[in-house]
N, C-alpha and C. Protein backbone atom coordinates (compact mmCIF):
# COMPACT_ATOMS: atom_id res chain seq x y z
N UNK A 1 0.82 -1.19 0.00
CA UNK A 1 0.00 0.00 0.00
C UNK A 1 0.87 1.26 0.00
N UNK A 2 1.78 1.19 0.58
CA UNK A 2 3.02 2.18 0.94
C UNK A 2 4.00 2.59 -0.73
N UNK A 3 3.87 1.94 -1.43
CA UNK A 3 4.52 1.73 -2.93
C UNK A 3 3.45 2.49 -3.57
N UNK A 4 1.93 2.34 -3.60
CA UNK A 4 1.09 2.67 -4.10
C UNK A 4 1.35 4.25 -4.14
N UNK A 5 1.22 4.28 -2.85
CA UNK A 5 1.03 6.17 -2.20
C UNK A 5 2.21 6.80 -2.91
N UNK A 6 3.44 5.89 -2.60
CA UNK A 6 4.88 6.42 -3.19
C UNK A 6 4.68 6.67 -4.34
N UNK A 7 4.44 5.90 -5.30
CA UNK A 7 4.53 6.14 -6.43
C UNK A 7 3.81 6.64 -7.42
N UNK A 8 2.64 7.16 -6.99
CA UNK A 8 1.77 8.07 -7.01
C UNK A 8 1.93 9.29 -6.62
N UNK A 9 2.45 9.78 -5.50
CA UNK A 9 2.89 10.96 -5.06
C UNK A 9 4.10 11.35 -5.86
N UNK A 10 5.05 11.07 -5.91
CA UNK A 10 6.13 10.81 -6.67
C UNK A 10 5.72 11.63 -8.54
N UNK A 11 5.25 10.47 -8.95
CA UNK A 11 4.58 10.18 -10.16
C UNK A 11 3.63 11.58 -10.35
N UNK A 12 3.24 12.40 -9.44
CA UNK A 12 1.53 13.65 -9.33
C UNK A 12 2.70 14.18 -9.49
N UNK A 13 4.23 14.59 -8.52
CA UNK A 13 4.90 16.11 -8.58
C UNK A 13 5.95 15.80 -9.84
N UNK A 14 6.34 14.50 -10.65
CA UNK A 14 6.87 14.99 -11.68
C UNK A 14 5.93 15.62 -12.94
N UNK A 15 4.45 14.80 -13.02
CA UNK A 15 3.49 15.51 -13.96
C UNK A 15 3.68 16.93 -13.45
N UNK A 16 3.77 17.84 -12.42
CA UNK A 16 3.23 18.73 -11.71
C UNK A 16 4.78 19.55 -12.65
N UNK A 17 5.95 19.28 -12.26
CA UNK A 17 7.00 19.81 -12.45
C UNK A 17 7.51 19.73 -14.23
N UNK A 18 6.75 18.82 -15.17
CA UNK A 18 6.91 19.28 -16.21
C UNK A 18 5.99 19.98 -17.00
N UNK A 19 5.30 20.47 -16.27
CA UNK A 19 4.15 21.78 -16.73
C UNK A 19 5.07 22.66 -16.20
N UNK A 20 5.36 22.23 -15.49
CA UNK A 20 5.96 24.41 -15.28
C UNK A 20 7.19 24.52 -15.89
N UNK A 21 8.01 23.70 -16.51
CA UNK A 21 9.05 23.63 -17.12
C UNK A 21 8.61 24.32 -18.57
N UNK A 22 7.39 23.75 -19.01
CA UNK A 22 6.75 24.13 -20.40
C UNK A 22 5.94 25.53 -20.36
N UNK A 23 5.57 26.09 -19.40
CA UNK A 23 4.84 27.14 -18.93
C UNK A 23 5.75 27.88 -19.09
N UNK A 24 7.17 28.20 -18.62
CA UNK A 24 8.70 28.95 -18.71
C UNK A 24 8.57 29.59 -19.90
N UNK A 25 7.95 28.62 -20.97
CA UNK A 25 8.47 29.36 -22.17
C UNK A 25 7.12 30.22 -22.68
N UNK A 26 6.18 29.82 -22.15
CA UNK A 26 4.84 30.41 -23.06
C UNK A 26 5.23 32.46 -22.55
N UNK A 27 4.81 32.63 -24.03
CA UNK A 27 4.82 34.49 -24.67
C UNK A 27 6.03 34.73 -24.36
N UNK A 28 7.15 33.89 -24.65
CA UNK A 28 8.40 34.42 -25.22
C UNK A 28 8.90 34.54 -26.24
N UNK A 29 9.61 35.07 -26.87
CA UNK A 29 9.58 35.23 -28.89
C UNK A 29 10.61 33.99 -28.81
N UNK A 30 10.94 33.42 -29.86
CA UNK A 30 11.98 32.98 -30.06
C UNK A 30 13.38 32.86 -29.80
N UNK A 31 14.07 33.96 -29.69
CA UNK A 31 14.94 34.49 -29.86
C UNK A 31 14.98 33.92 -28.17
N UNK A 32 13.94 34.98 -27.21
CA UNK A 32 14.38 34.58 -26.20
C UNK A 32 14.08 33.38 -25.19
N UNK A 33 13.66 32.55 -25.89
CA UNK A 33 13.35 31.18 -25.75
C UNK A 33 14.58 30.59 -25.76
N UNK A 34 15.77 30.72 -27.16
CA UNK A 34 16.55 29.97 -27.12
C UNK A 34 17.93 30.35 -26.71
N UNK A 35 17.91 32.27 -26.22
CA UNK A 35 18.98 32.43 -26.25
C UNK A 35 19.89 31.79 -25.08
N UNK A 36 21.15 32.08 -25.17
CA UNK A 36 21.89 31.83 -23.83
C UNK A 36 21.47 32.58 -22.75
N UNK A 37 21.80 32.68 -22.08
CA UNK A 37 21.18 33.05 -20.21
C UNK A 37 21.91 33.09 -19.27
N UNK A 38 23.16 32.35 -19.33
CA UNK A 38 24.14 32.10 -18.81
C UNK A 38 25.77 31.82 -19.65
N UNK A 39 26.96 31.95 -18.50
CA UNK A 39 27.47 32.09 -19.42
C UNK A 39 28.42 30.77 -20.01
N UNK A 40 27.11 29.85 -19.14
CA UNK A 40 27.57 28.18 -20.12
C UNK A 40 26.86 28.54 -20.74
N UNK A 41 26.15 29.01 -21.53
CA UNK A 41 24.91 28.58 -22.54
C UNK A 41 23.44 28.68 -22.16
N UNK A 42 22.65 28.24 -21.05
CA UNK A 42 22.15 27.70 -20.05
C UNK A 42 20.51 28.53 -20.61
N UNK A 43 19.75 28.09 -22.13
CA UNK A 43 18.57 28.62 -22.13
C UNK A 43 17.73 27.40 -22.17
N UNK A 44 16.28 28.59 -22.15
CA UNK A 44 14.83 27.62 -21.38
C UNK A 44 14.21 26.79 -22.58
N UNK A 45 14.60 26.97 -23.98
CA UNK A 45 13.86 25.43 -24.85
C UNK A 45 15.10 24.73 -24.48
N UNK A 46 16.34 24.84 -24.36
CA UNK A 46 17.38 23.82 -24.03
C UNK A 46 17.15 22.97 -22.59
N UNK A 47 16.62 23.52 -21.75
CA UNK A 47 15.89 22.75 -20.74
C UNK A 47 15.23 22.02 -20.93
N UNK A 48 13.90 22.36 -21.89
CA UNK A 48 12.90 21.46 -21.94
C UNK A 48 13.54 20.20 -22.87
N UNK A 49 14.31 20.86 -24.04
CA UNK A 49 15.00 19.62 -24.60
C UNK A 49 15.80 18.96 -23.46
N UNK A 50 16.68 19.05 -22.85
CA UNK A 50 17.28 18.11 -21.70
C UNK A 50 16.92 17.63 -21.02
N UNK A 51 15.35 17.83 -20.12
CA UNK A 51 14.92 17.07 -19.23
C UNK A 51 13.88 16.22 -19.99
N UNK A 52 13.65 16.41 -21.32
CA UNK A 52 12.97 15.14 -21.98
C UNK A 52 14.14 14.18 -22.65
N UNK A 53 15.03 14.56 -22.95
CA UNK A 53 16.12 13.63 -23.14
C UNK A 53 16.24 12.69 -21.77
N UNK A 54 16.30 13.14 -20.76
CA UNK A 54 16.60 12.59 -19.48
C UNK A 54 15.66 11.61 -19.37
N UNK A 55 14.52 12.29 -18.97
CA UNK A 55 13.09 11.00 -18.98
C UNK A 55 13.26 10.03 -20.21
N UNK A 56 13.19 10.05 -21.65
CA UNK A 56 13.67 9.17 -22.72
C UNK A 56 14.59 8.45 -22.01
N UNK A 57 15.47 8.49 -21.62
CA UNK A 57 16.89 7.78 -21.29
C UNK A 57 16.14 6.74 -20.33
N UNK A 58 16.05 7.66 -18.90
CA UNK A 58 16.02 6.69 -17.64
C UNK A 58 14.63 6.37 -17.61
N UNK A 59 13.43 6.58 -17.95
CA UNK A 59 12.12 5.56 -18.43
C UNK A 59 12.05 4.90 -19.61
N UNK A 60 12.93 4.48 -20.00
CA UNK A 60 13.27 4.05 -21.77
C UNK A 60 14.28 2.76 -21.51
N UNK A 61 15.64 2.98 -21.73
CA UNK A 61 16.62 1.77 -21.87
C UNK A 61 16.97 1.25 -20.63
N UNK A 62 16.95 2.20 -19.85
CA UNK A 62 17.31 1.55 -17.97
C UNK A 62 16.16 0.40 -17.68
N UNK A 63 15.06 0.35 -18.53
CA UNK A 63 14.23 -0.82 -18.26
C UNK A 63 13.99 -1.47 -19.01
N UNK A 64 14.84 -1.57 -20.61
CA UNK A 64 14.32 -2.27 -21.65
C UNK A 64 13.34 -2.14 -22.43
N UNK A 65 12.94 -0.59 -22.32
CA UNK A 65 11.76 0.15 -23.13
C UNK A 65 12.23 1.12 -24.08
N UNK A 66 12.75 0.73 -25.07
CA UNK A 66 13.27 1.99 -25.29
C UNK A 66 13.02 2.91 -26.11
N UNK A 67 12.77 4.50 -25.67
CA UNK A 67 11.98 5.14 -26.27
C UNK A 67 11.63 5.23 -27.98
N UNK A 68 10.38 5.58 -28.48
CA UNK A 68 10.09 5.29 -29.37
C UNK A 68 10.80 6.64 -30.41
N UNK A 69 11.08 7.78 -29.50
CA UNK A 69 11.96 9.01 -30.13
C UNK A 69 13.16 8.61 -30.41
N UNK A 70 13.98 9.11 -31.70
CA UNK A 70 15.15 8.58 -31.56
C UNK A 70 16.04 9.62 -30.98
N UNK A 71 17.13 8.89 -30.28
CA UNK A 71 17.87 9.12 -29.23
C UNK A 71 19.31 9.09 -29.72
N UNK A 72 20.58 9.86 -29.67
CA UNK A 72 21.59 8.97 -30.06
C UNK A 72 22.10 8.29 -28.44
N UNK A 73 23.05 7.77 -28.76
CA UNK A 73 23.91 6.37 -28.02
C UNK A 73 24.10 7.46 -26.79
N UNK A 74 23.79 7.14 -25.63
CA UNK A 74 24.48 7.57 -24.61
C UNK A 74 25.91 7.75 -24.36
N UNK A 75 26.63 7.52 -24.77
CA UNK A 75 27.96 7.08 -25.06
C UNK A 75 28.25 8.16 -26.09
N UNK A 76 27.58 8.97 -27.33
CA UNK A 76 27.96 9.75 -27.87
C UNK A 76 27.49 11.43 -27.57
N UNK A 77 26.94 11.27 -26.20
CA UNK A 77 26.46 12.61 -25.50
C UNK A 77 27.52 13.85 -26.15
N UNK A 78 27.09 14.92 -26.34
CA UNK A 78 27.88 15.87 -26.86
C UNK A 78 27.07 17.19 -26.63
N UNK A 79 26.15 17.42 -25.90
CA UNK A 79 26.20 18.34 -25.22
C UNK A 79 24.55 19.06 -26.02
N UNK A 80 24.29 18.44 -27.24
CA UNK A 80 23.28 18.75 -28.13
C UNK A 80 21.88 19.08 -27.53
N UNK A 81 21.86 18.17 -26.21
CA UNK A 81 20.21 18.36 -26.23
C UNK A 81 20.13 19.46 -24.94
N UNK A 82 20.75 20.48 -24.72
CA UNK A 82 21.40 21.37 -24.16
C UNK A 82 21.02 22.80 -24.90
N UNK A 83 20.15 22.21 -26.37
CA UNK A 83 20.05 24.07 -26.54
C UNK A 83 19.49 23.45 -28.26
N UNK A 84 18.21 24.59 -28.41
CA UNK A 84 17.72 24.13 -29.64
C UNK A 84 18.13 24.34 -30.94
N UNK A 85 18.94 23.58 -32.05
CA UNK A 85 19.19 23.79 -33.46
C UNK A 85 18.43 25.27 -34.32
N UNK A 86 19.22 25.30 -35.17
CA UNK A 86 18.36 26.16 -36.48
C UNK A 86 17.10 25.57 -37.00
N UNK A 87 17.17 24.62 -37.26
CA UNK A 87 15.91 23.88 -37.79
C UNK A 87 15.00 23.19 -36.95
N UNK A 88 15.29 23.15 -35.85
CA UNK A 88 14.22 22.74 -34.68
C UNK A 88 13.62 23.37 -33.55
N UNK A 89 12.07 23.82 -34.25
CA UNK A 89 10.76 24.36 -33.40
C UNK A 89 10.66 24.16 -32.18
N UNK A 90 10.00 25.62 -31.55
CA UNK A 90 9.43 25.18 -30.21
C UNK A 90 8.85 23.87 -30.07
N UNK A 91 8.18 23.89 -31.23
CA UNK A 91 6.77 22.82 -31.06
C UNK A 91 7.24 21.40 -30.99
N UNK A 92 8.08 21.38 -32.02
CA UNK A 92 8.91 20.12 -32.29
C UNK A 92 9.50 19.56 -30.59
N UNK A 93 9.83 20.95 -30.12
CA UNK A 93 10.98 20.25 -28.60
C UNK A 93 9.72 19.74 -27.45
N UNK A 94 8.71 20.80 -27.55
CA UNK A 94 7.72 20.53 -26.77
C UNK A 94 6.52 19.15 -27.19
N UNK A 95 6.63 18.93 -28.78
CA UNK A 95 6.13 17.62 -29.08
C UNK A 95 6.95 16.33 -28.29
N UNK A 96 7.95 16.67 -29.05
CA UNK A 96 9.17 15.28 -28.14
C UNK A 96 8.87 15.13 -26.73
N UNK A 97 9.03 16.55 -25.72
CA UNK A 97 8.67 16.37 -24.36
C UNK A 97 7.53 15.57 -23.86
N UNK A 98 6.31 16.03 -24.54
CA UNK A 98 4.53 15.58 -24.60
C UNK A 98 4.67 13.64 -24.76
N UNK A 99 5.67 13.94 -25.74
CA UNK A 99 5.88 12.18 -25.80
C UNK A 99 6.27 11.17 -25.53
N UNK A 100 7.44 12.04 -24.71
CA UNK A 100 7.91 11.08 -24.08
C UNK A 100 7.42 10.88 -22.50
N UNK A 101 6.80 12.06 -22.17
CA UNK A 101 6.00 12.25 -21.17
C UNK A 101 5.12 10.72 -21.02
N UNK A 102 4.70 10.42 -22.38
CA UNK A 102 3.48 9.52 -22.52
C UNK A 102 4.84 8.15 -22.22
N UNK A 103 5.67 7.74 -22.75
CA UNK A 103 6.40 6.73 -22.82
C UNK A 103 6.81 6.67 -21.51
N UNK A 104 6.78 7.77 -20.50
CA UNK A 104 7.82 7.65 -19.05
C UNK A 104 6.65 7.25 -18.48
N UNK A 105 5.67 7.53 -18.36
CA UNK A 105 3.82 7.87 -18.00
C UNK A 105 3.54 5.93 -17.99
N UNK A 106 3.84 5.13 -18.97
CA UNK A 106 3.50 4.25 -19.56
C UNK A 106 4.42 3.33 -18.53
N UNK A 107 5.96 3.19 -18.46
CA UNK A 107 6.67 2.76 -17.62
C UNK A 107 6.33 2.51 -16.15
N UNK A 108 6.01 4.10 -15.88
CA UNK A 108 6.26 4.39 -14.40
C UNK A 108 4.59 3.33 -13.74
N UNK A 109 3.84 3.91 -14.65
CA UNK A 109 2.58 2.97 -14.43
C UNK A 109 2.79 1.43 -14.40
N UNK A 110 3.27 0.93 -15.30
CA UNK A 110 3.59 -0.39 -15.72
C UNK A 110 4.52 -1.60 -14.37
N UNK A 111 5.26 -0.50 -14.69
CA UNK A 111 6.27 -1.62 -13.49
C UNK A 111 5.98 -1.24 -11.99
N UNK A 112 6.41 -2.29 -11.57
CA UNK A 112 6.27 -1.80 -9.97
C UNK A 112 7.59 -1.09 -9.46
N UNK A 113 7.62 -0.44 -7.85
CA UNK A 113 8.85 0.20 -7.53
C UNK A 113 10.09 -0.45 -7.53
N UNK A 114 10.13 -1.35 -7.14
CA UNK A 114 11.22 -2.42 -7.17
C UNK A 114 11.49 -2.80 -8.45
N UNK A 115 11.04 -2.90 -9.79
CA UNK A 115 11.38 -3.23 -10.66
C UNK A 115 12.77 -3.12 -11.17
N UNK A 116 13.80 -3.62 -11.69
CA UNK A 116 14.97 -3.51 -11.60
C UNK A 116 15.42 -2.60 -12.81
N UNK A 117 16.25 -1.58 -13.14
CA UNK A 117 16.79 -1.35 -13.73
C UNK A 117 18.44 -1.26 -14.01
N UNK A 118 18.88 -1.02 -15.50
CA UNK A 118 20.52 -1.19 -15.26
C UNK A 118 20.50 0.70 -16.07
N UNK A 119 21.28 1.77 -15.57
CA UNK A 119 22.13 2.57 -15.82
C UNK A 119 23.54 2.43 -16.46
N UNK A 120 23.61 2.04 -17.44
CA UNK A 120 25.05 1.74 -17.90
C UNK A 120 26.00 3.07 -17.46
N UNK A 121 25.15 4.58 -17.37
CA UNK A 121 26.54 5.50 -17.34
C UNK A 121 26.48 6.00 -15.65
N UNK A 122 25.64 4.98 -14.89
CA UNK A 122 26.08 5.27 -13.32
C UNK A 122 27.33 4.23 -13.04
N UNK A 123 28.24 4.63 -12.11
CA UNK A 123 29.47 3.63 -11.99
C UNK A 123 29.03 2.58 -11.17
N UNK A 124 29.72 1.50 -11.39
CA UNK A 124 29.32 0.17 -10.28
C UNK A 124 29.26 0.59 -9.17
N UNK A 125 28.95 0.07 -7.95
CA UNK A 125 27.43 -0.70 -7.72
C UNK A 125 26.38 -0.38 -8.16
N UNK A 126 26.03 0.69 -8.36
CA UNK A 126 25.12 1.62 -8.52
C UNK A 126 24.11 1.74 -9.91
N UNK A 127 25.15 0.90 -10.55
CA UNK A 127 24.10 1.06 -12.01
C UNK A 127 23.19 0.14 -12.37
N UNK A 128 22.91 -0.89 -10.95
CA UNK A 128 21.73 -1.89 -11.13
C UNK A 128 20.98 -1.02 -9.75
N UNK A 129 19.70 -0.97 -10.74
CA UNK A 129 19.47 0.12 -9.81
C UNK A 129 17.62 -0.46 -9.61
N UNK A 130 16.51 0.37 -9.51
CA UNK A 130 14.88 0.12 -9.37
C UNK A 130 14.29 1.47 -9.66
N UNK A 131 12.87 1.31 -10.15
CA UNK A 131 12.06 2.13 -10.58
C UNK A 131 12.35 3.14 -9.76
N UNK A 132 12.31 2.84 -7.53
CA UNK A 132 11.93 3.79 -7.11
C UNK A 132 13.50 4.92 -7.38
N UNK A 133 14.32 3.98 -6.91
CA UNK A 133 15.58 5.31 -7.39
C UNK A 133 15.62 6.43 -8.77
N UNK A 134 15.25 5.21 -9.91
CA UNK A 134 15.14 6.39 -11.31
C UNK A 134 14.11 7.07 -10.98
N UNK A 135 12.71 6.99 -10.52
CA UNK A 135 12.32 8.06 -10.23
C UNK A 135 12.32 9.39 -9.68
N UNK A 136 13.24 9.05 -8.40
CA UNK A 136 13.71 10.12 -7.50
C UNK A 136 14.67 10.87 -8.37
N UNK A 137 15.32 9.88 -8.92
CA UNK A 137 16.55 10.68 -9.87
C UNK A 137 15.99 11.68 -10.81
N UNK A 138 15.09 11.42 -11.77
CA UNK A 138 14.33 12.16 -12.60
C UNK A 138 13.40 13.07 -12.17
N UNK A 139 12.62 12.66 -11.11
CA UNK A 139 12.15 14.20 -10.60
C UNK A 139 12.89 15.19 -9.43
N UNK A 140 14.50 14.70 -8.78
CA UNK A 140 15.29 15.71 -8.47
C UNK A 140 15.82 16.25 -9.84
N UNK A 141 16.05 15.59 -11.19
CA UNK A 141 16.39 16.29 -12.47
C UNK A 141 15.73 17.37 -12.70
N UNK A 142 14.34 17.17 -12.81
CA UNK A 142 13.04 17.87 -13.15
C UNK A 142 12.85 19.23 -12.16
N UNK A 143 12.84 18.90 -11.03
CA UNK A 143 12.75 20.26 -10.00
C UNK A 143 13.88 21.07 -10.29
N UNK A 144 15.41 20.27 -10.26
CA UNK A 144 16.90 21.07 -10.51
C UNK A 144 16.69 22.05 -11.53
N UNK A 145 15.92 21.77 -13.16
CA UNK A 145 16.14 21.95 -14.03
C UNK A 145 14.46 23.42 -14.41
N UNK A 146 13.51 23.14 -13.43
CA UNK A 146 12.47 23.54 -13.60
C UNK A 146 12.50 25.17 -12.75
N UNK A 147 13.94 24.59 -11.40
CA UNK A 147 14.09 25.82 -10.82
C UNK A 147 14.99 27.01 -11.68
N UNK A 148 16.04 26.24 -12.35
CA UNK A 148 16.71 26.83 -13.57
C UNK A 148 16.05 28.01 -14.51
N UNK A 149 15.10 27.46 -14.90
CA UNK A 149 14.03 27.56 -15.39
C UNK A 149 13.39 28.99 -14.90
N UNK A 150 12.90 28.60 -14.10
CA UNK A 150 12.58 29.56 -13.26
C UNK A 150 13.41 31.42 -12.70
N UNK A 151 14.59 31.16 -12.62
CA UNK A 151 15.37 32.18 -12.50
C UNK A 151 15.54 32.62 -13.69
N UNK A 152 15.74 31.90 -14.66
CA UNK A 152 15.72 32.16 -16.51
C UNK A 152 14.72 33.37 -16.62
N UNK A 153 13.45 32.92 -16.30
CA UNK A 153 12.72 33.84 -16.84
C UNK A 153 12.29 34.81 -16.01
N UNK A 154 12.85 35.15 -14.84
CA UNK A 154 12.68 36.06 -14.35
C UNK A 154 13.76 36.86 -14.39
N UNK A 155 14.94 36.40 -14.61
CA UNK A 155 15.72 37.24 -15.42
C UNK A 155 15.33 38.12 -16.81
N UNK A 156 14.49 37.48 -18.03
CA UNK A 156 14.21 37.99 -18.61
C UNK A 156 12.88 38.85 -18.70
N UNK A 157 12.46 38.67 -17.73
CA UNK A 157 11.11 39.71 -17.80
C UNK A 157 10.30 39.29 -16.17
N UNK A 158 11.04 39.04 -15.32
CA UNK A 158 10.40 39.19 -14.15
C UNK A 158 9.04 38.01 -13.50
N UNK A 159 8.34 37.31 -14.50
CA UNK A 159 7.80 36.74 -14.11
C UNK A 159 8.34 35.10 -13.13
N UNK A 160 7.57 35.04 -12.30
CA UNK A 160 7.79 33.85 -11.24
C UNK A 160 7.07 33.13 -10.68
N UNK A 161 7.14 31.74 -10.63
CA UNK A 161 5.76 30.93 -10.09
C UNK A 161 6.04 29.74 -10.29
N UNK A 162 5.16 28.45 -9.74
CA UNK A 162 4.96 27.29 -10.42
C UNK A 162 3.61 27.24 -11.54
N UNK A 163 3.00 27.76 -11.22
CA UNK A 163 1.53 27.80 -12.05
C UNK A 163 1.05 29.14 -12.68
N UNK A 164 0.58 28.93 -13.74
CA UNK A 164 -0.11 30.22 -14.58
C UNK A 164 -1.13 31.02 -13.76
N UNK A 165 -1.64 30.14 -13.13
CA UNK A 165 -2.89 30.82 -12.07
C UNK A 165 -2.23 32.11 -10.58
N UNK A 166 -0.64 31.39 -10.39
CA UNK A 166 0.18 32.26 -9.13
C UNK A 166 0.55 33.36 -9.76
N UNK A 167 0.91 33.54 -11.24
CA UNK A 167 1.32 34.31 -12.02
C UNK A 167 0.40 35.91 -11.84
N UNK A 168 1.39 37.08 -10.59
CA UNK A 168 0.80 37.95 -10.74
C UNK A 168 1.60 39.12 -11.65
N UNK A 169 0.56 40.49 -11.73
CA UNK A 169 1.75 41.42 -12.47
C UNK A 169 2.41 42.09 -11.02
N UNK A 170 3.42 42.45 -12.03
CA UNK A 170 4.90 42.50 -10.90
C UNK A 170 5.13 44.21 -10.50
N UNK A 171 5.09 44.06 -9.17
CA UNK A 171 5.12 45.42 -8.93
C UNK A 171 6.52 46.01 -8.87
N UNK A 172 6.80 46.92 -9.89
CA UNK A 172 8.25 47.39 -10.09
C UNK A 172 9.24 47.51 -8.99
N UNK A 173 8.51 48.70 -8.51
CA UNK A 173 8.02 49.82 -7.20
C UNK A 173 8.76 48.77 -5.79
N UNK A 174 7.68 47.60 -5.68
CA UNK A 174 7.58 46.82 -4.48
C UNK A 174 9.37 45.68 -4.42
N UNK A 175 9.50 45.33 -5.87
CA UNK A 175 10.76 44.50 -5.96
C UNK A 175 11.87 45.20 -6.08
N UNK A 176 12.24 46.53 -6.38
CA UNK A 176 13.13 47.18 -6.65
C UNK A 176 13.46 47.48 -5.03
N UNK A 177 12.64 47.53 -3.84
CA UNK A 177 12.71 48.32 -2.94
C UNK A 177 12.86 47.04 -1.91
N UNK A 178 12.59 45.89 -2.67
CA UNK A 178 12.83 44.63 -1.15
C UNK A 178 14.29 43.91 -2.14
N UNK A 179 14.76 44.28 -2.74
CA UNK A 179 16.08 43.84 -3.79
C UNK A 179 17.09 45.11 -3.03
N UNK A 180 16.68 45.88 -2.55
CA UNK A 180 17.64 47.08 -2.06
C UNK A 180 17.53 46.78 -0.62
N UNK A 181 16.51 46.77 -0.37
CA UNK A 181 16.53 46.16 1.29
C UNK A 181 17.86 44.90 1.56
N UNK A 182 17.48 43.59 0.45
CA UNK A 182 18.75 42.77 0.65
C UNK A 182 19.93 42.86 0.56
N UNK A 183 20.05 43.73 -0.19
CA UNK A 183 21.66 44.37 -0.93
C UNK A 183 22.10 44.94 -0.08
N UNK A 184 21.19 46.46 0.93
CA UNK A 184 21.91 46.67 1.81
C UNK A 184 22.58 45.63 2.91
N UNK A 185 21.51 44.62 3.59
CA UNK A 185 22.09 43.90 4.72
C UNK A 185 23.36 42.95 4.26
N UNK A 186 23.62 42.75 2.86
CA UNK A 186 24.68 42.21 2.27
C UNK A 186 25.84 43.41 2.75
N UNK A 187 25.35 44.23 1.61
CA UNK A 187 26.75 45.06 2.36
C UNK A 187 27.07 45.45 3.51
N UNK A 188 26.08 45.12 4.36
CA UNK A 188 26.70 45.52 6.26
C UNK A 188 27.03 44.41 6.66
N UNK A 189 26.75 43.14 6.38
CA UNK A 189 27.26 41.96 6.65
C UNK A 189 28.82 41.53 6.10
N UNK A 190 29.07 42.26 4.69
CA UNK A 190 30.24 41.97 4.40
C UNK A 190 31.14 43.92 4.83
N UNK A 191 30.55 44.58 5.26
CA UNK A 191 31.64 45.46 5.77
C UNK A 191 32.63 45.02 7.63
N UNK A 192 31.22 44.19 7.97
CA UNK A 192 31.63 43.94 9.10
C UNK A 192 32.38 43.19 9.12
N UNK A 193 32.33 42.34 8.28
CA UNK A 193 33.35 41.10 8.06
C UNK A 193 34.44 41.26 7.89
N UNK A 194 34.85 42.79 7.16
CA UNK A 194 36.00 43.29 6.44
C UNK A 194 36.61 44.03 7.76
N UNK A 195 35.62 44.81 8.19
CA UNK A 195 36.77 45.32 9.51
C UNK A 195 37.07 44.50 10.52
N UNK A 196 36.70 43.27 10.37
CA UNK A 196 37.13 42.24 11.75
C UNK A 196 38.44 42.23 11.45
């Protein structure tokens, strides 16, 4: 009964956490959908492409399912699904996500927690592994990558939330003046530090 709840609860906050990953990008142009953000590279369709690569991977070959998207070789990782091509659409990255959503959806339902899986690119002991670990693994991926996410676009235009519904308009006025509030106690915290 305890597996049930788990994996259900589990299973509700990764559905929960790849909506807001996809929400990141809605009424952004292009441009700033894919630009860099950081100064690895670090933009928000390159997220959504990476954490559906991720789910493909570890609900896919770690159990002998392997996704119906094609994938290259784990083994030839090169950094690609990290940021979207010239020729490949929002829609296209967010189709792939939707689908594989359905293929991880299909797994996670299917097997039980204990079900065994193998990780070829975790090091021994570790790469015979079970549903409940890849799960945890994939939705600490998913939150890591959703919070990313998250600072992304409030870097670019201020908005912040998990849900479209928390989504208020942003009072200039109110954040400019609690962003100065912190800055100061930074700098009295690090002057004091300096005259010790």
């Amino acid at each position: 009964m305890i597996d049930d709840f788990a994996k259900d609860h589990l299973h509700g906050r990764l559905r929960r956490d790849r909506k807001v990953l996809v929400w990141k990008l809605d009424g952004l142009s292009e441009y700033d959908a894919r630009r860099p953000l950081t100064a690895t590279g670090t933009n928000l369709l390159g997220l959504v492409k990476h954490v559906a690569s991720i789910e493909a991977r570890y609900f896919g070959e770690v159990f002998g399912r392997p996704s119906p998207e094609p994938l290259p070789r784990w083994q030839d990782s090169d950094g690609s699904d990290l940021w979207a091509a010239e020729d490949e659409t929002r829609d296209q990255i967010i189709g792939f996500y939707r689908r594989t959503w359905e293929h991880s959806d299909a797994t996670i339902s299917e097997l039980p927690l204990d079900a065994p899986g193998h990780v070829p690119w975790w090091p021994a002991p570790h790469d015979d592994t079970n549903l409940f670990a890849v799960l945890i693994h994939v939705l600490g991926e998913s939150i890591r990558h959703a919070g990313h996410a998250d600072i992304l676009r409030e870097g670019l235009d201020g908005r912040t939330g998990l849900r479209p519904e928390h989504d208020t308009r942003i009072d200039e006025a109110a954040r400019a003046a609690y962003r100065a509030k912190i800055d100061q106690a930074a700098r009295t915290a690090w002057s004091g530090v300096r005259g010790l």
